[in-house]
PDB file of N, CA and C in Angstrom:
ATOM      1  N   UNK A   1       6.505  -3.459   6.185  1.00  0.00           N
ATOM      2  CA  UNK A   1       7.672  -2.946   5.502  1.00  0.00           C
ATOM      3  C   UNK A   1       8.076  -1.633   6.174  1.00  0.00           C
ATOM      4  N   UNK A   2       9.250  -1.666   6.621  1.00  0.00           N
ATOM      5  CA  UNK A   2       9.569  -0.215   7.352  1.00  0.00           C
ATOM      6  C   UNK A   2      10.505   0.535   6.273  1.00  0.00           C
ATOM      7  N   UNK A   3      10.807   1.917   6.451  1.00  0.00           N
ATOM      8  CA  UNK A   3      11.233   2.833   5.779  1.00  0.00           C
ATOM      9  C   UNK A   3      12.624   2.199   5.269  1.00  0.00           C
ATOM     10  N   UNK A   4      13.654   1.052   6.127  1.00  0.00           N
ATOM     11  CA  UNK A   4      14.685   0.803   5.819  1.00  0.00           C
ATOM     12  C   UNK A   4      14.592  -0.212   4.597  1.00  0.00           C
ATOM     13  N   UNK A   5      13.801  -1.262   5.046  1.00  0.00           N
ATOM     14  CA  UNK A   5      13.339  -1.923   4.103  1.00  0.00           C
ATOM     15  C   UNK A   5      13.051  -1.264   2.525  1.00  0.00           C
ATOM     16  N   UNK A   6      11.912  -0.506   2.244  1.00  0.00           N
ATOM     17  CA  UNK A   6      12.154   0.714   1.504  1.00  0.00           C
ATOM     18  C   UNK A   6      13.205   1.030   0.561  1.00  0.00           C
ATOM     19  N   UNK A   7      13.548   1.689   1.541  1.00  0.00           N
ATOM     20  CA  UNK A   7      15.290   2.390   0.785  1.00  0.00           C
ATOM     21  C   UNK A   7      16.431   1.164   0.004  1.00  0.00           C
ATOM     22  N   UNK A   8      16.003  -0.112   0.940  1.00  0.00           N
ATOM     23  CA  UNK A   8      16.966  -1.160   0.531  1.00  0.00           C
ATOM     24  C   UNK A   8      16.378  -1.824  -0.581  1.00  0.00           C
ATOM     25  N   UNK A   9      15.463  -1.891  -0.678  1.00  0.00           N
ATOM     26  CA  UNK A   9      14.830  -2.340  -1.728  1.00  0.00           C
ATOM     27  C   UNK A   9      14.412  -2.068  -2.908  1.00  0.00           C
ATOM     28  N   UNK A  10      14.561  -0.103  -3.009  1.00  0.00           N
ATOM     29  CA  UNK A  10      14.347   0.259  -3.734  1.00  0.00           C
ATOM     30  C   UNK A  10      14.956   0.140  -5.023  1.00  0.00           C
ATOM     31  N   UNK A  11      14.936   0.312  -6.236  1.00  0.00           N
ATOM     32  CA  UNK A  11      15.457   0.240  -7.755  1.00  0.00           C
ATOM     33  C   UNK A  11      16.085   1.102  -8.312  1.00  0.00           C
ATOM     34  N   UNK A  12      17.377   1.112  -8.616  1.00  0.00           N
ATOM     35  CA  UNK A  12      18.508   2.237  -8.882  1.00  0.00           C
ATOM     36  C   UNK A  12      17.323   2.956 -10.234  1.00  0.00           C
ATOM     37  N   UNK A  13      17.185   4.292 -10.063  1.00  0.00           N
ATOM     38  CA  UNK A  13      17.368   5.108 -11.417  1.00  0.00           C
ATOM     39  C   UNK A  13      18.259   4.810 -12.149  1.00  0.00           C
ATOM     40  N   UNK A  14      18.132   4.655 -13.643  1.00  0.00           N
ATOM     41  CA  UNK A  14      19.128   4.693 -14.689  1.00  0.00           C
ATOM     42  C   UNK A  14      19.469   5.952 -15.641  1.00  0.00           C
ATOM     43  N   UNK A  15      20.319   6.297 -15.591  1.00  0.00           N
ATOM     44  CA  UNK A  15      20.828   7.938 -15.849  1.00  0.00           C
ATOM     45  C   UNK A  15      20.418   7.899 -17.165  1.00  0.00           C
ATOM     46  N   UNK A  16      20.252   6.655 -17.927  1.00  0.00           N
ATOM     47  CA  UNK A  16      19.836   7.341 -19.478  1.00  0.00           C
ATOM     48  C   UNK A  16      18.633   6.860 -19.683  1.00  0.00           C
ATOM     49  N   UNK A  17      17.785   7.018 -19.090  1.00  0.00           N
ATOM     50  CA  UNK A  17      16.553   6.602 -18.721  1.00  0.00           C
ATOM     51  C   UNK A  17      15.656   7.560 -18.877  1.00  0.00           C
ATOM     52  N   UNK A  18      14.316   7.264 -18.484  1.00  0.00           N
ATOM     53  CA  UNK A  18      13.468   7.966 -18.665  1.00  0.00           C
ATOM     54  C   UNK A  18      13.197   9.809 -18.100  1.00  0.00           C
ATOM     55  N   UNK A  19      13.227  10.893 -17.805  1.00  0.00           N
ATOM     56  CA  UNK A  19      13.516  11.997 -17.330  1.00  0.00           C
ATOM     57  C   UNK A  19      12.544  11.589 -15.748  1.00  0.00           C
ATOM     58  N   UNK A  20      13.361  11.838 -15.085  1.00  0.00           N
ATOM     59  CA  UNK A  20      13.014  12.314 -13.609  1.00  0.00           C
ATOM     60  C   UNK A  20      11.432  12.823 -13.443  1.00  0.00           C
ATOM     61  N   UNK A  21      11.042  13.867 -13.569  1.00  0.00           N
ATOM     62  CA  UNK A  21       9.850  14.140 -14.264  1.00  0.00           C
ATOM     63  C   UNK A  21       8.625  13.095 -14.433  1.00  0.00           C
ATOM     64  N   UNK A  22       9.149  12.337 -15.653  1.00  0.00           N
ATOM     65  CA  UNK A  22       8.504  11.211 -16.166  1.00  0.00           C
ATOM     66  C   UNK A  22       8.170   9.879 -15.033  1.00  0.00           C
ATOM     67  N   UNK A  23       9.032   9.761 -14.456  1.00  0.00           N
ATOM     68  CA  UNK A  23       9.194   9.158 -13.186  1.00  0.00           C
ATOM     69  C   UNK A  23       7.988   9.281 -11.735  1.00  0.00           C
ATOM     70  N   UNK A  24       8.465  10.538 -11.585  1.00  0.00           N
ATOM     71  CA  UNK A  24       7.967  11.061 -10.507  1.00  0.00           C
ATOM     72  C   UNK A  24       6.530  10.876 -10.671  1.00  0.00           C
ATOM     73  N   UNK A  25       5.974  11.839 -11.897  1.00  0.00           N
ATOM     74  CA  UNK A  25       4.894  11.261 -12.431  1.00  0.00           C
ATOM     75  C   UNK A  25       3.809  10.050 -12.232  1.00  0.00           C
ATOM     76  N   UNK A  26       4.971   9.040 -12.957  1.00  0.00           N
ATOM     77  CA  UNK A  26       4.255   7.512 -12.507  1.00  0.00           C
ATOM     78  C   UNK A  26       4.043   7.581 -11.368  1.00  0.00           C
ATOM     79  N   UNK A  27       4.991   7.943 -10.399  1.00  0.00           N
ATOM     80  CA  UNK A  27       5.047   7.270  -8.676  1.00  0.00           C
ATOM     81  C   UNK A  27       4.193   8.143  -8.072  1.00  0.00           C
ATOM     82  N   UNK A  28       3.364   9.481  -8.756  1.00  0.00           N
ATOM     83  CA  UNK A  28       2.526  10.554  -8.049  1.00  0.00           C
ATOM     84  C   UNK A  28       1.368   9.700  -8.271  1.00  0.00           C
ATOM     85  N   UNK A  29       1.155   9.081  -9.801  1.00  0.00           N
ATOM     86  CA  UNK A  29      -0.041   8.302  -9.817  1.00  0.00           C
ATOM     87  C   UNK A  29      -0.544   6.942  -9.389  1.00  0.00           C
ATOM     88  N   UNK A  30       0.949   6.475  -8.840  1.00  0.00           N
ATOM     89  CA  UNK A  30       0.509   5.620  -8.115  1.00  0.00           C
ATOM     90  C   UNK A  30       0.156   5.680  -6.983  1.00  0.00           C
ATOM     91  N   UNK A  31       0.498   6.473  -5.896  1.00  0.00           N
ATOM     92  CA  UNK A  31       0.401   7.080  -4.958  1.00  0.00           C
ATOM     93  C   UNK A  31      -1.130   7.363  -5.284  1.00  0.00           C
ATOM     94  N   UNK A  32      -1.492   8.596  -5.610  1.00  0.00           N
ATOM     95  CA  UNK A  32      -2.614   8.937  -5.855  1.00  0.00           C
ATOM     96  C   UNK A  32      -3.869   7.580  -5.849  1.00  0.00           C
ATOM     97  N   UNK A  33      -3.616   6.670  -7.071  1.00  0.00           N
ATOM     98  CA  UNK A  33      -4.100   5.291  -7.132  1.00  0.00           C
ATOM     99  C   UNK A  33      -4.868   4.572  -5.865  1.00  0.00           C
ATOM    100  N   UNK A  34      -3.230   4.247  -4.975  1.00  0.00           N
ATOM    101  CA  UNK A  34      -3.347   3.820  -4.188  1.00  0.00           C
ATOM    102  C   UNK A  34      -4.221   4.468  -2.727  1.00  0.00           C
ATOM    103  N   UNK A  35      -4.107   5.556  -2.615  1.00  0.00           N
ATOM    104  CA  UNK A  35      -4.822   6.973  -1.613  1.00  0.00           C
ATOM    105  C   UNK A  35      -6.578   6.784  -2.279  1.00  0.00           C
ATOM    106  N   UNK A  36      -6.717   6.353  -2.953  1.00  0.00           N
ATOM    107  CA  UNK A  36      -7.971   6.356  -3.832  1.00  0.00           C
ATOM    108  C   UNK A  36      -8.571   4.697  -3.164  1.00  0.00           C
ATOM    109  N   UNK A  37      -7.877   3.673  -3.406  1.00  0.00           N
ATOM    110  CA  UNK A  37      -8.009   2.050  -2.608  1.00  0.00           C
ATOM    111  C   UNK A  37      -8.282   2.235  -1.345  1.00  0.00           C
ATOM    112  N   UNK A  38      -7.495   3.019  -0.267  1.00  0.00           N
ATOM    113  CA  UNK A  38      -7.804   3.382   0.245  1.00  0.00           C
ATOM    114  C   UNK A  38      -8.828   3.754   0.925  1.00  0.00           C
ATOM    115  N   UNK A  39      -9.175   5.036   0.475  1.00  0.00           N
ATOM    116  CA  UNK A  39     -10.593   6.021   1.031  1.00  0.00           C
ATOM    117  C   UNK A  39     -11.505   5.104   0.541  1.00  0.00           C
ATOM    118  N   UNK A  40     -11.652   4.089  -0.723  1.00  0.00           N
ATOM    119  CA  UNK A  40     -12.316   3.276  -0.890  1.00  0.00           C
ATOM    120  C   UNK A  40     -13.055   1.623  -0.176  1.00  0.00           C
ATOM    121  N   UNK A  41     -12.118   1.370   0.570  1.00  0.00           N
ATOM    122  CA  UNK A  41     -12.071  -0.106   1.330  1.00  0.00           C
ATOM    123  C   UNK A  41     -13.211   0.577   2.331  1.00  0.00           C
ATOM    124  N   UNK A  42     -14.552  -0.598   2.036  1.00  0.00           N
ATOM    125  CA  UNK A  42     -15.503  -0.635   3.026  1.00  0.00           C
ATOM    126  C   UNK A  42     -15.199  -0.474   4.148  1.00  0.00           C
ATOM    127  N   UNK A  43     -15.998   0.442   4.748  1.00  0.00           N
ATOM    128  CA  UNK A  43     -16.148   0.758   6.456  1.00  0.00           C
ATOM    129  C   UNK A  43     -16.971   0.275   7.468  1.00  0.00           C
ATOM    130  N   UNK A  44     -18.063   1.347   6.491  1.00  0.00           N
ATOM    131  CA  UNK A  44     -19.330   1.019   7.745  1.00  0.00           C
ATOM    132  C   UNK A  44     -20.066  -0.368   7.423  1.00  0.00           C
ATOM    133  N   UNK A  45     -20.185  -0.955   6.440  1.00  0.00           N
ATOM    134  CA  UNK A  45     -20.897  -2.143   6.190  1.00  0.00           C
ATOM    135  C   UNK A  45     -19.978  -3.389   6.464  1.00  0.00           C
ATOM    136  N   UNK A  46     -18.517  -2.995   6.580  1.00  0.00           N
ATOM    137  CA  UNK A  46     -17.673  -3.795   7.049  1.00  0.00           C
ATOM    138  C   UNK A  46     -17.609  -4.783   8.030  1.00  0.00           C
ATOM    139  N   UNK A  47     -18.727  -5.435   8.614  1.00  0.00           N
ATOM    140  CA  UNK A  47     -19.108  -5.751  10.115  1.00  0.00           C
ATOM    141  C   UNK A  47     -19.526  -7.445   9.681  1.00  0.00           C
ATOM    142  N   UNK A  48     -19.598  -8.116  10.861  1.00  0.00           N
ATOM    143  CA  UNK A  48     -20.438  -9.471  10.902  1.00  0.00           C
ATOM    144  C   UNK A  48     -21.363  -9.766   9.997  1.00  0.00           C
ATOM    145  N   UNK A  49     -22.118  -8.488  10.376  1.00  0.00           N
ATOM    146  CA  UNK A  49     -23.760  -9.148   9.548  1.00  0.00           C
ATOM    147  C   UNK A  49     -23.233  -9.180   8.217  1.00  0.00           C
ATOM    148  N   UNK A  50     -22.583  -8.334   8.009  1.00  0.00           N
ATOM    149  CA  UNK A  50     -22.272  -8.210   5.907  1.00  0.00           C
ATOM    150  C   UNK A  50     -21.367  -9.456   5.642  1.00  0.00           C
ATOM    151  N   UNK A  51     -20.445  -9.330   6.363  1.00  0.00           N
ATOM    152  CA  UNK A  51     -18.660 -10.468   5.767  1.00  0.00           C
ATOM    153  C   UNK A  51     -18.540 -10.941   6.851  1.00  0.00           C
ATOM    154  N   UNK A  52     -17.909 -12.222   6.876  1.00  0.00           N
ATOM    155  CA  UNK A  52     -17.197 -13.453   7.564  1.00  0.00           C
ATOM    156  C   UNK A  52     -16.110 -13.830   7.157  1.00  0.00           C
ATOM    157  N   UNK A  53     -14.965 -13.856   7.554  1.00  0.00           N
ATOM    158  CA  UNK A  53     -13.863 -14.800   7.437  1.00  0.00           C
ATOM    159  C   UNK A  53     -13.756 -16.134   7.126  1.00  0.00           C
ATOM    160  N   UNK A  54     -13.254 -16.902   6.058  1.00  0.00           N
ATOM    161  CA  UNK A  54     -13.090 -18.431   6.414  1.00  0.00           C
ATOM    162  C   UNK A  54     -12.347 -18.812   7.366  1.00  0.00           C
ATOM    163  N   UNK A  55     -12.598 -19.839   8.166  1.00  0.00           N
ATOM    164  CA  UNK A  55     -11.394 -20.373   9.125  1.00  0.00           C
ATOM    165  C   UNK A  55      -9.820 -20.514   8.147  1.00  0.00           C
ATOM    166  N   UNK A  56     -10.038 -20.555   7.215  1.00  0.00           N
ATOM    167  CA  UNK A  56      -8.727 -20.881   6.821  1.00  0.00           C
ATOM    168  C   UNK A  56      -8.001 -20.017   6.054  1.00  0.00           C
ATOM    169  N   UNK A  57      -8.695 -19.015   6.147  1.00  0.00           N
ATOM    170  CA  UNK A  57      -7.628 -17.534   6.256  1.00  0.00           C
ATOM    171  C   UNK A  57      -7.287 -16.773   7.073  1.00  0.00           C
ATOM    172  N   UNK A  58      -7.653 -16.897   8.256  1.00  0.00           N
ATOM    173  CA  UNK A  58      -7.174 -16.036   9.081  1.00  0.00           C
ATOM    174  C   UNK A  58      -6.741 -17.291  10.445  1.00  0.00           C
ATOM    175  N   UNK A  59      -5.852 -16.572  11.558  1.00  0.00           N
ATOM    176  CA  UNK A  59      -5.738 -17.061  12.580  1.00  0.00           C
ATOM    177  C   UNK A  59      -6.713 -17.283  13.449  1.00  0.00           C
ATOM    178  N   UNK A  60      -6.659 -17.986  14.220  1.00  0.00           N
ATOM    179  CA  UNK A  60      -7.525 -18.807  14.778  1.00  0.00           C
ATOM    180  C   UNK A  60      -8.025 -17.535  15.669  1.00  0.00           C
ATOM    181  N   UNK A  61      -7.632 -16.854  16.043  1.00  0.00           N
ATOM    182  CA  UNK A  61      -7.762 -15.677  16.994  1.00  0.00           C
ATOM    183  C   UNK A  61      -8.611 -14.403  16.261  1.00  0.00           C
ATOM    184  N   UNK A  62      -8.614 -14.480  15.289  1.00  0.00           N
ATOM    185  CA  UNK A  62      -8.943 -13.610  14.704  1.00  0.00           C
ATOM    186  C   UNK A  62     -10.358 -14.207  13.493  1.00  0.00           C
ATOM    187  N   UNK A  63     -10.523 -15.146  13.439  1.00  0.00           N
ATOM    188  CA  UNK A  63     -11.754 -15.970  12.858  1.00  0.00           C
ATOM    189  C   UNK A  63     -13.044 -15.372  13.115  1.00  0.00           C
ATOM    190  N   UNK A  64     -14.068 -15.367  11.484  1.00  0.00           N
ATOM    191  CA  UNK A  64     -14.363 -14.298  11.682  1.00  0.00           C
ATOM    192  C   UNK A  64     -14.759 -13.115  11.778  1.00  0.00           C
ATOM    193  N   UNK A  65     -13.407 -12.248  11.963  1.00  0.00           N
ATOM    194  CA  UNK A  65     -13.692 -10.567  12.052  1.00  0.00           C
ATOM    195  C   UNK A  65     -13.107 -10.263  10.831  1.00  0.00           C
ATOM    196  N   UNK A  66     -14.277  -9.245  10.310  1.00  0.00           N
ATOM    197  CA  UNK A  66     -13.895  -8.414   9.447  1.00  0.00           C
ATOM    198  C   UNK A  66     -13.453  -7.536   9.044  1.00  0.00           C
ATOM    199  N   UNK A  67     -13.388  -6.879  10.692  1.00  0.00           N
ATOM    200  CA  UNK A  67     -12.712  -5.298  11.074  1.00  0.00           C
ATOM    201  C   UNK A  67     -11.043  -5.707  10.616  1.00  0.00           C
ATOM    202  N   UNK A  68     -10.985  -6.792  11.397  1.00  0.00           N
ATOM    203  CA  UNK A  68      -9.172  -7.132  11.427  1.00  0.00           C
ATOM    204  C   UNK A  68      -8.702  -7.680  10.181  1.00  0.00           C
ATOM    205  N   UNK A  69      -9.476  -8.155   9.452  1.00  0.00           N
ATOM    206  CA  UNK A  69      -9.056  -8.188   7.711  1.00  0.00           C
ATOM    207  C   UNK A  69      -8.907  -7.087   7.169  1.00  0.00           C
ATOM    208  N   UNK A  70      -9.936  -6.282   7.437  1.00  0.00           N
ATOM    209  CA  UNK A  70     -10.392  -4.257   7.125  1.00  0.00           C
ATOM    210  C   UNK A  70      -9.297  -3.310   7.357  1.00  0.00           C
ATOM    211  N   UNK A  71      -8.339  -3.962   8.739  1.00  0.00           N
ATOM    212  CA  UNK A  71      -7.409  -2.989   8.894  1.00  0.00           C
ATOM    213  C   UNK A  71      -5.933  -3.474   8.374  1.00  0.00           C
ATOM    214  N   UNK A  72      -6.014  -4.646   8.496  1.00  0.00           N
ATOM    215  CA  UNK A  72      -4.710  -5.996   7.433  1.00  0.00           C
ATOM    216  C   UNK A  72      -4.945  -5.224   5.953  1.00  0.00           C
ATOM    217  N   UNK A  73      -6.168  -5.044   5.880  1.00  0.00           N
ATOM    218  CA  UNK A  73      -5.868  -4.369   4.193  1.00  0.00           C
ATOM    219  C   UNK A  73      -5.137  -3.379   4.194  1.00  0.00           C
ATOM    220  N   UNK A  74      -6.221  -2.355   4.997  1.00  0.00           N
ATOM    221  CA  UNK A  74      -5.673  -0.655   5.012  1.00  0.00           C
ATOM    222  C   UNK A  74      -4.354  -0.826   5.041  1.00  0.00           C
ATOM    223  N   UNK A  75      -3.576  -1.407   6.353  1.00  0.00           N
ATOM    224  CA  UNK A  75      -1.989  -1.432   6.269  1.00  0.00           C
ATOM    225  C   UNK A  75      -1.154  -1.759   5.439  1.00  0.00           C
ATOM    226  N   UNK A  76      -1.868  -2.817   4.666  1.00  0.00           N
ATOM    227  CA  UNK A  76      -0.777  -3.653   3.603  1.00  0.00           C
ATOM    228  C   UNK A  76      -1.079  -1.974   2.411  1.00  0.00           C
ATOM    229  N   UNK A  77      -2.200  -1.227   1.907  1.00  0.00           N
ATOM    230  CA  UNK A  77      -2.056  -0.342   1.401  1.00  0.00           C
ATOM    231  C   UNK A  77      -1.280   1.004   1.705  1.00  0.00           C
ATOM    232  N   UNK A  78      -1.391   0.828   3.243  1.00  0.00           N
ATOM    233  CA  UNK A  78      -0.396   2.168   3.392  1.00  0.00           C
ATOM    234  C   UNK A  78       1.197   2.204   2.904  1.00  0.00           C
ATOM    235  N   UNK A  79       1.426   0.799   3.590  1.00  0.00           N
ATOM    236  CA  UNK A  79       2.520   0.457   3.383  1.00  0.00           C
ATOM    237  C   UNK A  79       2.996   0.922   1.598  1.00  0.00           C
ATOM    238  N   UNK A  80       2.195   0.205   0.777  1.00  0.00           N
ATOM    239  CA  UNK A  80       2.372   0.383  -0.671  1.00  0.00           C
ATOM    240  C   UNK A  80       2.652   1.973  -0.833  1.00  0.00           C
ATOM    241  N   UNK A  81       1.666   2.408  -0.209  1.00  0.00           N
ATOM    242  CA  UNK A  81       1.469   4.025  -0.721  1.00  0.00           C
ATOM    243  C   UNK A  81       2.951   4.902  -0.127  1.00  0.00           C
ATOM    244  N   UNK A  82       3.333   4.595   0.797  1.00  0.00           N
ATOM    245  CA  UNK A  82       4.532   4.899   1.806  1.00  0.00           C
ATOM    246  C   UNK A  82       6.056   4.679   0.702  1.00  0.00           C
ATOM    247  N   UNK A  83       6.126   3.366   0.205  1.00  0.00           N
ATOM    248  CA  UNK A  83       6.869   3.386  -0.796  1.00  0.00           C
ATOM    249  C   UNK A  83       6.849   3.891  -1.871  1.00  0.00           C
ATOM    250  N   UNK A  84       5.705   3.983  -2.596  1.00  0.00           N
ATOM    251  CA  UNK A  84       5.723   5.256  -3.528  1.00  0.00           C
ATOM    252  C   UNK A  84       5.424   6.500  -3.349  1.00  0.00           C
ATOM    253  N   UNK A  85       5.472   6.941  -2.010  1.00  0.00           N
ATOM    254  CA  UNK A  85       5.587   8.401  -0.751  1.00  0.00           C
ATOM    255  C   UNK A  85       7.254   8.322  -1.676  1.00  0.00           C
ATOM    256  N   UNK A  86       8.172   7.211  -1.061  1.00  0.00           N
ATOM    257  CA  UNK A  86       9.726   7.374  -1.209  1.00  0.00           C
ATOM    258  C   UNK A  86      10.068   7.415  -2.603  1.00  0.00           C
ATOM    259  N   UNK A  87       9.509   6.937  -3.502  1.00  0.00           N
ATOM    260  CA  UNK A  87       9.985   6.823  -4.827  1.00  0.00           C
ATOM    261  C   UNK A  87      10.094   7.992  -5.007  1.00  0.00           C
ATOM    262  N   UNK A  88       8.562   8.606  -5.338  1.00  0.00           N
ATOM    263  CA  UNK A  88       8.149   9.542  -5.860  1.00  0.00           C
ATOM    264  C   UNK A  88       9.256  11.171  -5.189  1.00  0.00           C
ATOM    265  N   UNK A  89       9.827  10.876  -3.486  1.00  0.00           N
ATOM    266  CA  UNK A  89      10.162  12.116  -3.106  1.00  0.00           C
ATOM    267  C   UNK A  89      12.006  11.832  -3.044  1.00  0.00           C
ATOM    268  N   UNK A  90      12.250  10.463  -3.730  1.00  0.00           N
ATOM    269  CA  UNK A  90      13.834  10.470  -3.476  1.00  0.00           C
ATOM    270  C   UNK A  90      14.342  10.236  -4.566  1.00  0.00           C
ATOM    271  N   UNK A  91      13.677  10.336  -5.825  1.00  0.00           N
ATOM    272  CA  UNK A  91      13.964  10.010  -7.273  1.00  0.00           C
ATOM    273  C   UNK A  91      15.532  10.009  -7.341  1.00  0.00           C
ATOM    274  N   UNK A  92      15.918  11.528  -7.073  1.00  0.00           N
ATOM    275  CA  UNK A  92      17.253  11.936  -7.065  1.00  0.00           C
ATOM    276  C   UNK A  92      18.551  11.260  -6.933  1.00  0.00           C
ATOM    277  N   UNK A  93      18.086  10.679  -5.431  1.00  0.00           N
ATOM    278  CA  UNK A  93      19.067  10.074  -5.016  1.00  0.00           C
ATOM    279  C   UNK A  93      19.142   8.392  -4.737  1.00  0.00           C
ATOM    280  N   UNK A  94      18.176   8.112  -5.590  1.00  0.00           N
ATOM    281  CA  UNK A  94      18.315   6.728  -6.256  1.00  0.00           C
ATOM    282  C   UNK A  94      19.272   6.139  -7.175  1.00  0.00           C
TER     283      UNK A  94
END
């Protein structure tokens, strides 16, 4: 998901809605949440000997490894966290 994606996708604020504030809030704790999944997703035990891939989740190229599931996570979380980076800092002009 890139930043344009993002912005286009994002969900109009509704002016008689909840206070800005209140908002931001949620999207700090999700953020936060998510920064927490994060620092959390196994590292060092992350390897062969611990986890294997089924063949039928991953590409054939990648069968397997656990590192490259390990970092498919991390990204799909940054990504998350990146959008509520934007929520949380463009409330305004939503």
């Amino acid at each position: 998901m890139t930043l344009y994606d993002i912005e286009a996708c994002a969900p109009a604020v509704h002016s008689n809605g909840n206070s800005k504030e209140s908002l931001v809030e949620e999207w700090y704790a999700f953020h936060e949440a998510l920064q927490e999944a994060i620092d959390l997703i196994p590292s060092e035990s992350f390897h062969r000997r611990n986890h294997y891939l089924k063949a039928n989740c991953v590409r054939a190229s990648q069968e397997g490894n656990p590192e490259h599931f390990r970092r498919h996570l991390t990204s799909t979380l940054l990504q998350l966290r990146s959008y509520a980076d934007h929520m949380g800092e463009h409330i305004d002009t939503l």
